[in-house]
PDB file of N, CA and C in Angstrom:
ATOM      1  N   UNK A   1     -38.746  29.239  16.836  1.00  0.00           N
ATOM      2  CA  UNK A   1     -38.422  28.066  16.048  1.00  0.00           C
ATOM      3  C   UNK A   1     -39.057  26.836  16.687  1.00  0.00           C
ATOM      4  N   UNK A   2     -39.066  25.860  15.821  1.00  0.00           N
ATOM      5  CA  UNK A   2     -40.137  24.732  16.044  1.00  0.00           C
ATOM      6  C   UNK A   2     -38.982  23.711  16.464  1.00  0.00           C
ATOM      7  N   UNK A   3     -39.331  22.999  17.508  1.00  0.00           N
ATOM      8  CA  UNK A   3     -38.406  21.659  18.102  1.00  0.00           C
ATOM      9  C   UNK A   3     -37.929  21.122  16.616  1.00  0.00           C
ATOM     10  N   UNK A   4     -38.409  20.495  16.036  1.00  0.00           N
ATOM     11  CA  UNK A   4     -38.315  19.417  14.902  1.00  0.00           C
ATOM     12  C   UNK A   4     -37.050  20.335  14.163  1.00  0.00           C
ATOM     13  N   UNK A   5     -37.284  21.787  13.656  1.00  0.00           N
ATOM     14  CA  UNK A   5     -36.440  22.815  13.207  1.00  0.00           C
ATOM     15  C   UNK A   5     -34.922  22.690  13.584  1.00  0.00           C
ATOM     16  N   UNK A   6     -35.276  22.813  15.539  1.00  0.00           N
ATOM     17  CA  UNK A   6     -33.927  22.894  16.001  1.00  0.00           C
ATOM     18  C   UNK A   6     -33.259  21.499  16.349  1.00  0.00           C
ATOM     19  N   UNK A   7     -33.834  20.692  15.906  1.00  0.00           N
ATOM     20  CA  UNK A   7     -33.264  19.113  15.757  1.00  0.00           C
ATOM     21  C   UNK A   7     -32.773  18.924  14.956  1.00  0.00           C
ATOM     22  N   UNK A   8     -33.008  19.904  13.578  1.00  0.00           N
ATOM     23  CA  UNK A   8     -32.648  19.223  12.052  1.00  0.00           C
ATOM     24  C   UNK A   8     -31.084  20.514  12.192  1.00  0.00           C
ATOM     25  N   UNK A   9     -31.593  21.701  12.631  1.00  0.00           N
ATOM     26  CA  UNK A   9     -30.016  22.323  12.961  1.00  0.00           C
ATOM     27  C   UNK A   9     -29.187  21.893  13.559  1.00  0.00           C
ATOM     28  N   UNK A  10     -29.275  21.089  14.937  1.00  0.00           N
ATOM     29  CA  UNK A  10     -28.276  20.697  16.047  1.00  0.00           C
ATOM     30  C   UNK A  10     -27.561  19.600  15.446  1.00  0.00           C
ATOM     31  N   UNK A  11     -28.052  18.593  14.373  1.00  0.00           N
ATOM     32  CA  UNK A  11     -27.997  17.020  13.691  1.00  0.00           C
ATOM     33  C   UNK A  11     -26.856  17.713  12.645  1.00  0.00           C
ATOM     34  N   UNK A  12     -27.158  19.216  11.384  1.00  0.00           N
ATOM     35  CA  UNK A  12     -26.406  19.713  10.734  1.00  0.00           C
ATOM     36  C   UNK A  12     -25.454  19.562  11.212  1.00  0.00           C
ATOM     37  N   UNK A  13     -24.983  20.761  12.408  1.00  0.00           N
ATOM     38  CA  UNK A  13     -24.133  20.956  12.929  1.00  0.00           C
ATOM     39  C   UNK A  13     -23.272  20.457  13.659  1.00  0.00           C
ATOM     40  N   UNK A  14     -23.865  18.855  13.832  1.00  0.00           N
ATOM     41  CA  UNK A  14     -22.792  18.456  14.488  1.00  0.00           C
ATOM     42  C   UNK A  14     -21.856  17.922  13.453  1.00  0.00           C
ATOM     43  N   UNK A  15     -23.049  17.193  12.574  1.00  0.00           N
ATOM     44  CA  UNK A  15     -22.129  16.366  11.355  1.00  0.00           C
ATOM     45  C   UNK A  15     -21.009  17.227  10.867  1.00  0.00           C
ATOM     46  N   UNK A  16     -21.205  18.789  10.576  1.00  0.00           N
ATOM     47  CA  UNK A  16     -20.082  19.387  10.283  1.00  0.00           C
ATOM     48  C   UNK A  16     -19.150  19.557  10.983  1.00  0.00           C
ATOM     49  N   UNK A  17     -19.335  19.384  12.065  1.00  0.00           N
ATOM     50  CA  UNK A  17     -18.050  19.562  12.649  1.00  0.00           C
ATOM     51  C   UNK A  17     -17.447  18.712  13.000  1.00  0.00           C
ATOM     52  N   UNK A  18     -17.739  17.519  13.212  1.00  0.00           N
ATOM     53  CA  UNK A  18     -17.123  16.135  13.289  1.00  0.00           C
ATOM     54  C   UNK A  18     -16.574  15.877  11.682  1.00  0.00           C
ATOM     55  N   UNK A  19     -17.132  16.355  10.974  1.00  0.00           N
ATOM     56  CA  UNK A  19     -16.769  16.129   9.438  1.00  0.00           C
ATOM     57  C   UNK A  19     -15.616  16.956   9.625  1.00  0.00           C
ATOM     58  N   UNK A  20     -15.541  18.121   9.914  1.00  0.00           N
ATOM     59  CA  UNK A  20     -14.015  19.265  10.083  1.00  0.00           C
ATOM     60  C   UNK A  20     -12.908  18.718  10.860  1.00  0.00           C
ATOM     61  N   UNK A  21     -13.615  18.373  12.087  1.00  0.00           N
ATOM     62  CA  UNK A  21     -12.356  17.637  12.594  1.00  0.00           C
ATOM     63  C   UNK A  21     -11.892  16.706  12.107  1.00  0.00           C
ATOM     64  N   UNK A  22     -12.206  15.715  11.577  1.00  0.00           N
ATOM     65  CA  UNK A  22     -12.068  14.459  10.994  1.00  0.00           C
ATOM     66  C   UNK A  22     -10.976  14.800   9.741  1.00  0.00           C
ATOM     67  N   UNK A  23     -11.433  15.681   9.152  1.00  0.00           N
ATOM     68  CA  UNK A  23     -10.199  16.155   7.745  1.00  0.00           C
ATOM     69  C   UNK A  23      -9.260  17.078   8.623  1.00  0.00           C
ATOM     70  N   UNK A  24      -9.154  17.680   9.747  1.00  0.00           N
ATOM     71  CA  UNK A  24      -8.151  18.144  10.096  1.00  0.00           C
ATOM     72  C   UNK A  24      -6.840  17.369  10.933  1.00  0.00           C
ATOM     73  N   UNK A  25      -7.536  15.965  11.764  1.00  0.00           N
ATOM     74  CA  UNK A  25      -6.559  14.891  12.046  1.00  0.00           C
ATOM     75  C   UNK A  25      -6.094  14.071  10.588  1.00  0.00           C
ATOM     76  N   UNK A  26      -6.799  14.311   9.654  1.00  0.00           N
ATOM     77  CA  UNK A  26      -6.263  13.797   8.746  1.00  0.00           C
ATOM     78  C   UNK A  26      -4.869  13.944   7.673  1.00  0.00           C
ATOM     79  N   UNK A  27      -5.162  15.756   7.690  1.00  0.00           N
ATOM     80  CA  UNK A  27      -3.843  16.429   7.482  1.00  0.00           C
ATOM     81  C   UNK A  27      -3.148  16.382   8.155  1.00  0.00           C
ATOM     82  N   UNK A  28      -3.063  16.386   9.708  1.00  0.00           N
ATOM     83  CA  UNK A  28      -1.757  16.525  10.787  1.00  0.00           C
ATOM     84  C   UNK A  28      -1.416  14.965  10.434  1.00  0.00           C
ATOM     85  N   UNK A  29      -2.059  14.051  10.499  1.00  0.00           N
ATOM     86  CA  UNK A  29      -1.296  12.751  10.421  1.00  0.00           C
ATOM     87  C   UNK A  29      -0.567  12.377   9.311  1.00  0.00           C
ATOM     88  N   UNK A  30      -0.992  12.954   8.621  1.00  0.00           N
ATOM     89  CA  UNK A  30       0.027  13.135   6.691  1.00  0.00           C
ATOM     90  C   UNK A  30       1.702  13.781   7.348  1.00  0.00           C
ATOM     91  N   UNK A  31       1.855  14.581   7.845  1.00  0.00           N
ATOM     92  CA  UNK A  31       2.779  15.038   8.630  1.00  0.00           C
ATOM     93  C   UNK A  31       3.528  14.892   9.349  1.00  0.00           C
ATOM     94  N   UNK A  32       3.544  13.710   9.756  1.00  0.00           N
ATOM     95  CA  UNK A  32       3.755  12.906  10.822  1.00  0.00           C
ATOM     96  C   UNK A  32       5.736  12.651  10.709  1.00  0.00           C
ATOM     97  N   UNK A  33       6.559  12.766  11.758  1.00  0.00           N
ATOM     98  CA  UNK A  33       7.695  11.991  11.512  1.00  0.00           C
ATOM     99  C   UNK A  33       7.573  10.636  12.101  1.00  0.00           C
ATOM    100  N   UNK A  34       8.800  10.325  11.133  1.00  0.00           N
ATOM    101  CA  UNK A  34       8.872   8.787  11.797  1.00  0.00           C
ATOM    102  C   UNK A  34       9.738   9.163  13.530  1.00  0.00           C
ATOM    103  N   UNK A  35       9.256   7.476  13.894  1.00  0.00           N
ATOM    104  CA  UNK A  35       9.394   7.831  15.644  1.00  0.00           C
ATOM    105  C   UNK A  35      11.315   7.672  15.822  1.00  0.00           C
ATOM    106  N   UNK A  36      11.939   7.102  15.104  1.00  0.00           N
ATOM    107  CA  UNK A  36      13.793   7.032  15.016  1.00  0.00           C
ATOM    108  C   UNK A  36      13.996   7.364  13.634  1.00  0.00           C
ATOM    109  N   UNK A  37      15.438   7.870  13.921  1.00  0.00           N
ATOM    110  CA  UNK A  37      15.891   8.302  12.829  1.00  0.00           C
ATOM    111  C   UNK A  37      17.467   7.843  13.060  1.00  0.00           C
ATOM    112  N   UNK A  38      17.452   6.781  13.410  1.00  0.00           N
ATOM    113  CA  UNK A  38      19.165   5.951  14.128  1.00  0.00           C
ATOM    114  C   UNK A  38      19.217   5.447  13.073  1.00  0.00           C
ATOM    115  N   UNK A  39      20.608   5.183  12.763  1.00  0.00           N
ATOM    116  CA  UNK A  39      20.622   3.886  11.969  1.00  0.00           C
ATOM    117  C   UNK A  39      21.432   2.563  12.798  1.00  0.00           C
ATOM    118  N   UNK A  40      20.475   1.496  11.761  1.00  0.00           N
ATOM    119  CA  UNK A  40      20.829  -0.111  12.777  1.00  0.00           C
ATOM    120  C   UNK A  40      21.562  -0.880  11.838  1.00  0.00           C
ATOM    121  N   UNK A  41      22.397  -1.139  12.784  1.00  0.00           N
ATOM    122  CA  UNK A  41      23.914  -1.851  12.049  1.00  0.00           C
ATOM    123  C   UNK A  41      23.404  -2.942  11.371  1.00  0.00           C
ATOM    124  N   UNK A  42      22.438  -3.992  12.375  1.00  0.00           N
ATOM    125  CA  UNK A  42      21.294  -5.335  12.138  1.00  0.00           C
ATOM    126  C   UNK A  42      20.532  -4.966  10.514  1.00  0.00           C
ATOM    127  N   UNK A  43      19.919  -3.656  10.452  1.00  0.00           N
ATOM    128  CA  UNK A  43      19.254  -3.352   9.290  1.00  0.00           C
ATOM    129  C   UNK A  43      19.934  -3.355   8.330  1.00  0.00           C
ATOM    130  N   UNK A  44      21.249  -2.614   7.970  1.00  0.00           N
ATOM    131  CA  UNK A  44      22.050  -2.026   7.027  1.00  0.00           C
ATOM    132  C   UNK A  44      22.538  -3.531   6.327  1.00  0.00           C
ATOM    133  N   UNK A  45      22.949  -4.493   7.306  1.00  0.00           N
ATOM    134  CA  UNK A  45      23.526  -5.676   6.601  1.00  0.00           C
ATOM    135  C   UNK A  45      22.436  -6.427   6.794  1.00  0.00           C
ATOM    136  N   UNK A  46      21.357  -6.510   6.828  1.00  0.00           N
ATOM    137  CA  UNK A  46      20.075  -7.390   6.202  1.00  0.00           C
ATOM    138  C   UNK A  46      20.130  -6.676   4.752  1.00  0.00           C
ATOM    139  N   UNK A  47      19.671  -4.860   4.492  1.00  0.00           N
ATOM    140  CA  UNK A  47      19.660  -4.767   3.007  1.00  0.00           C
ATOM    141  C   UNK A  47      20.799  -4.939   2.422  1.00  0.00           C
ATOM    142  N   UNK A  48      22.048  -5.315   3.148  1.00  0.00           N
ATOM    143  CA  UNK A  48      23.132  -5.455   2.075  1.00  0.00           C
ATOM    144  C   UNK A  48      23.105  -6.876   1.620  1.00  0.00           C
ATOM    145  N   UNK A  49      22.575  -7.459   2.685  1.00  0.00           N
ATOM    146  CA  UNK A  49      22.650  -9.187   1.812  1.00  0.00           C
ATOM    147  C   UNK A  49      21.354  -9.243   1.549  1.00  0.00           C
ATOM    148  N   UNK A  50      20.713  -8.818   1.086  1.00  0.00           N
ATOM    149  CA  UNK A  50      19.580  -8.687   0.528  1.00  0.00           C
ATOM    150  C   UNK A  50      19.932  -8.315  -0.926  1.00  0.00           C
ATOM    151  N   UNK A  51      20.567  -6.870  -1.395  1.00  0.00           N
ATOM    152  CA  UNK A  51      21.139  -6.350  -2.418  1.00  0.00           C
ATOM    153  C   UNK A  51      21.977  -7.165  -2.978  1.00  0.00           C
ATOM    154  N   UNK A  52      22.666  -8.101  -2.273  1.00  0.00           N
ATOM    155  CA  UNK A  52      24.081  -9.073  -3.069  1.00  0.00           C
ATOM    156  C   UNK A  52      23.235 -10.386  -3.593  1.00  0.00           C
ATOM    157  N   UNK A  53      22.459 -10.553  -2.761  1.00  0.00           N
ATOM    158  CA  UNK A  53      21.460 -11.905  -3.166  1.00  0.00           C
ATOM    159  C   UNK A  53      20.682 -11.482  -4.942  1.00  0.00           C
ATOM    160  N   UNK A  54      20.563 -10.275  -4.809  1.00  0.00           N
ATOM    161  CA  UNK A  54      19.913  -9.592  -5.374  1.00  0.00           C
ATOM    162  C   UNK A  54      20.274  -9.812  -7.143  1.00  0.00           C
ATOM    163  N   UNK A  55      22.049  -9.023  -6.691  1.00  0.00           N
ATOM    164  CA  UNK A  55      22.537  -8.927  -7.930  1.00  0.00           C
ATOM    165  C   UNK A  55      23.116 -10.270  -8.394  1.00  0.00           C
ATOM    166  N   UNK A  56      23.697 -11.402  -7.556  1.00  0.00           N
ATOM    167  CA  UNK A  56      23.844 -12.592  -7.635  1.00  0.00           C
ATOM    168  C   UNK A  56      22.641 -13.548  -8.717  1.00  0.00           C
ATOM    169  N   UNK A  57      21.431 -13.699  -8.660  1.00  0.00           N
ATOM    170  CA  UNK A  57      20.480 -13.816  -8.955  1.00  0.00           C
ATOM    171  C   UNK A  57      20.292 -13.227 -10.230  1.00  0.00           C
ATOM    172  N   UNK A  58      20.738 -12.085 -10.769  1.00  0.00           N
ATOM    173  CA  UNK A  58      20.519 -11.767 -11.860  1.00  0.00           C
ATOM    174  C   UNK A  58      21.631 -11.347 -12.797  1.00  0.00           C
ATOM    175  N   UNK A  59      22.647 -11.987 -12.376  1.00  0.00           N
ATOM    176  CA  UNK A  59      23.529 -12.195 -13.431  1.00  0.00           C
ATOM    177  C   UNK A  59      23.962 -14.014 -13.800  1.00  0.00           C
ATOM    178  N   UNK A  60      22.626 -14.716 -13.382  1.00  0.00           N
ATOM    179  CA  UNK A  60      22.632 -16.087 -13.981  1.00  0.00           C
ATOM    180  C   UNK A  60      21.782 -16.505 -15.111  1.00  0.00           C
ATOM    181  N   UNK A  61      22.304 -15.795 -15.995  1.00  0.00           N
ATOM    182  CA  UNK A  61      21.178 -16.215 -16.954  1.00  0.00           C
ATOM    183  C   UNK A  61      20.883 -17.269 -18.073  1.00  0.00           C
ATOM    184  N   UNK A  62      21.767 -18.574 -17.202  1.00  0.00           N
ATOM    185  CA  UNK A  62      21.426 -19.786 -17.785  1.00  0.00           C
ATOM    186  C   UNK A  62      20.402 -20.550 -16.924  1.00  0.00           C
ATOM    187  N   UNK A  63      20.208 -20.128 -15.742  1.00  0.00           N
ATOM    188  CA  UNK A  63      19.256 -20.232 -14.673  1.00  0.00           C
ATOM    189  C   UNK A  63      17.702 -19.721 -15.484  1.00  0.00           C
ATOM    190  N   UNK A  64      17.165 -20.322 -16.558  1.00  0.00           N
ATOM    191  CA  UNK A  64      15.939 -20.189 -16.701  1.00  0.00           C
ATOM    192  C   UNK A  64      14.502 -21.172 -16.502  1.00  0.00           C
ATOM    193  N   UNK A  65      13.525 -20.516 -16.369  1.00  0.00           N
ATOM    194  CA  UNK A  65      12.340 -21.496 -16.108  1.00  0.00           C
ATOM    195  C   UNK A  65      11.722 -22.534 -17.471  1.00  0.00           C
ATOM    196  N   UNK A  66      11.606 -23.772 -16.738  1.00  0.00           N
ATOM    197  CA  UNK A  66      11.133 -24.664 -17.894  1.00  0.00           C
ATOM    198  C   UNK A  66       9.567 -24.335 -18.281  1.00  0.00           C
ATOM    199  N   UNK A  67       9.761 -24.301 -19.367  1.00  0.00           N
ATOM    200  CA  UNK A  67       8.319 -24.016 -20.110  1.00  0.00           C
ATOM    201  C   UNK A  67       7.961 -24.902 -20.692  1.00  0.00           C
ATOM    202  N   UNK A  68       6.496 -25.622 -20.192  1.00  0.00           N
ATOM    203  CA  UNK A  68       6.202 -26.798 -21.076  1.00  0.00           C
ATOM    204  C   UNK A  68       5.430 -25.979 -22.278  1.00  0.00           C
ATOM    205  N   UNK A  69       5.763 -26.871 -23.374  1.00  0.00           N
ATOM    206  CA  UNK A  69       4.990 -26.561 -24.635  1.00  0.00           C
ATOM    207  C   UNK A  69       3.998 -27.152 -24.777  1.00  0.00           C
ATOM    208  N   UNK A  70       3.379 -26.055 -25.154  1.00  0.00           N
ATOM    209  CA  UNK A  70       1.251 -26.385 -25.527  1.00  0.00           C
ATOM    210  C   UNK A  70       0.818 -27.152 -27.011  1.00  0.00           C
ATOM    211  N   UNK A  71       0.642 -28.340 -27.267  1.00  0.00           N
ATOM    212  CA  UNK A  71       0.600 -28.793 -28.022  1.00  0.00           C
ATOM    213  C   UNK A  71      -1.127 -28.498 -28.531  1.00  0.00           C
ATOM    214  N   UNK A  72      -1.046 -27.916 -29.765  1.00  0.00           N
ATOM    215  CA  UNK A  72      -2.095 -27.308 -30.166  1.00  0.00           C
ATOM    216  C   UNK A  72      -2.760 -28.231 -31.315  1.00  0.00           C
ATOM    217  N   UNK A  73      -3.714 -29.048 -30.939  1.00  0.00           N
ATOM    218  CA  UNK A  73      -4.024 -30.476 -32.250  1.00  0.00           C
ATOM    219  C   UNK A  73      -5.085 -30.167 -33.321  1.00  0.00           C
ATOM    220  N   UNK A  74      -5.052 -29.978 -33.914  1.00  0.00           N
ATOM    221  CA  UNK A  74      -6.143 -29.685 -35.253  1.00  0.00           C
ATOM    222  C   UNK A  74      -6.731 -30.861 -35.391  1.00  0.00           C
ATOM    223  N   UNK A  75      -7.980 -31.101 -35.918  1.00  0.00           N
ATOM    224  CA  UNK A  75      -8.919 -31.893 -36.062  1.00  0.00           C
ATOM    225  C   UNK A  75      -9.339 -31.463 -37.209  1.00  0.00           C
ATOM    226  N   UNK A  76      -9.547 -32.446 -38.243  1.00  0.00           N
ATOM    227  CA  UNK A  76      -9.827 -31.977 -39.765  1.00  0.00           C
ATOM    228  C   UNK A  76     -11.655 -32.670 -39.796  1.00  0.00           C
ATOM    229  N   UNK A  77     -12.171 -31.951 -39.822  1.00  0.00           N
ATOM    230  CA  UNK A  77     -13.478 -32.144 -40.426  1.00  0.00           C
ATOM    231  C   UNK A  77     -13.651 -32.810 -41.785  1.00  0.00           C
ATOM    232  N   UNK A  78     -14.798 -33.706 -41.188  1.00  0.00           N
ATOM    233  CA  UNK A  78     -14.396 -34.815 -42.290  1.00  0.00           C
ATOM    234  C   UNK A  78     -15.910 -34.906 -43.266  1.00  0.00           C
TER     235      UNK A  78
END
């Protein structure tokens, strides 16, 4: 085999296999657990007053946004 030959094989082969590995850290990291699985007292009552803010907020429904009106002017060709 000719140098140039076994340059264009060694160049193949690497790309494939850096290409293989590359999709195989890709699946293990899909997989992944999260690093705790505690629960935080701090967290639980941030989403709870988060959730009350929540439902508070949407049972005001005289609380609406002012909408200016687009006054649309016709011009009569004369």
């Amino acid at each position: 085999m000719s140098t140039a030959l076994k340059r264009v094989l060694l160049a193949v082969t690497t790309a494939s296999i850096a290409t293989i590995s590359s999709l195989m850290a890709a699946t293990t990291a899909a997989h992944a657990a999260p690093p705790t699985a505690q629960v935080s007292p701090g967290y639980e009552a941030r989403i709870a007053e988060g959730r009350k803010a929540a439902q508070l907020a949407t049972r005001r429904p005289w609380i609406v946004p002012i909408r200016r009106r687009r006054h649309h002017h016709r011009h009569s060709i004369d």
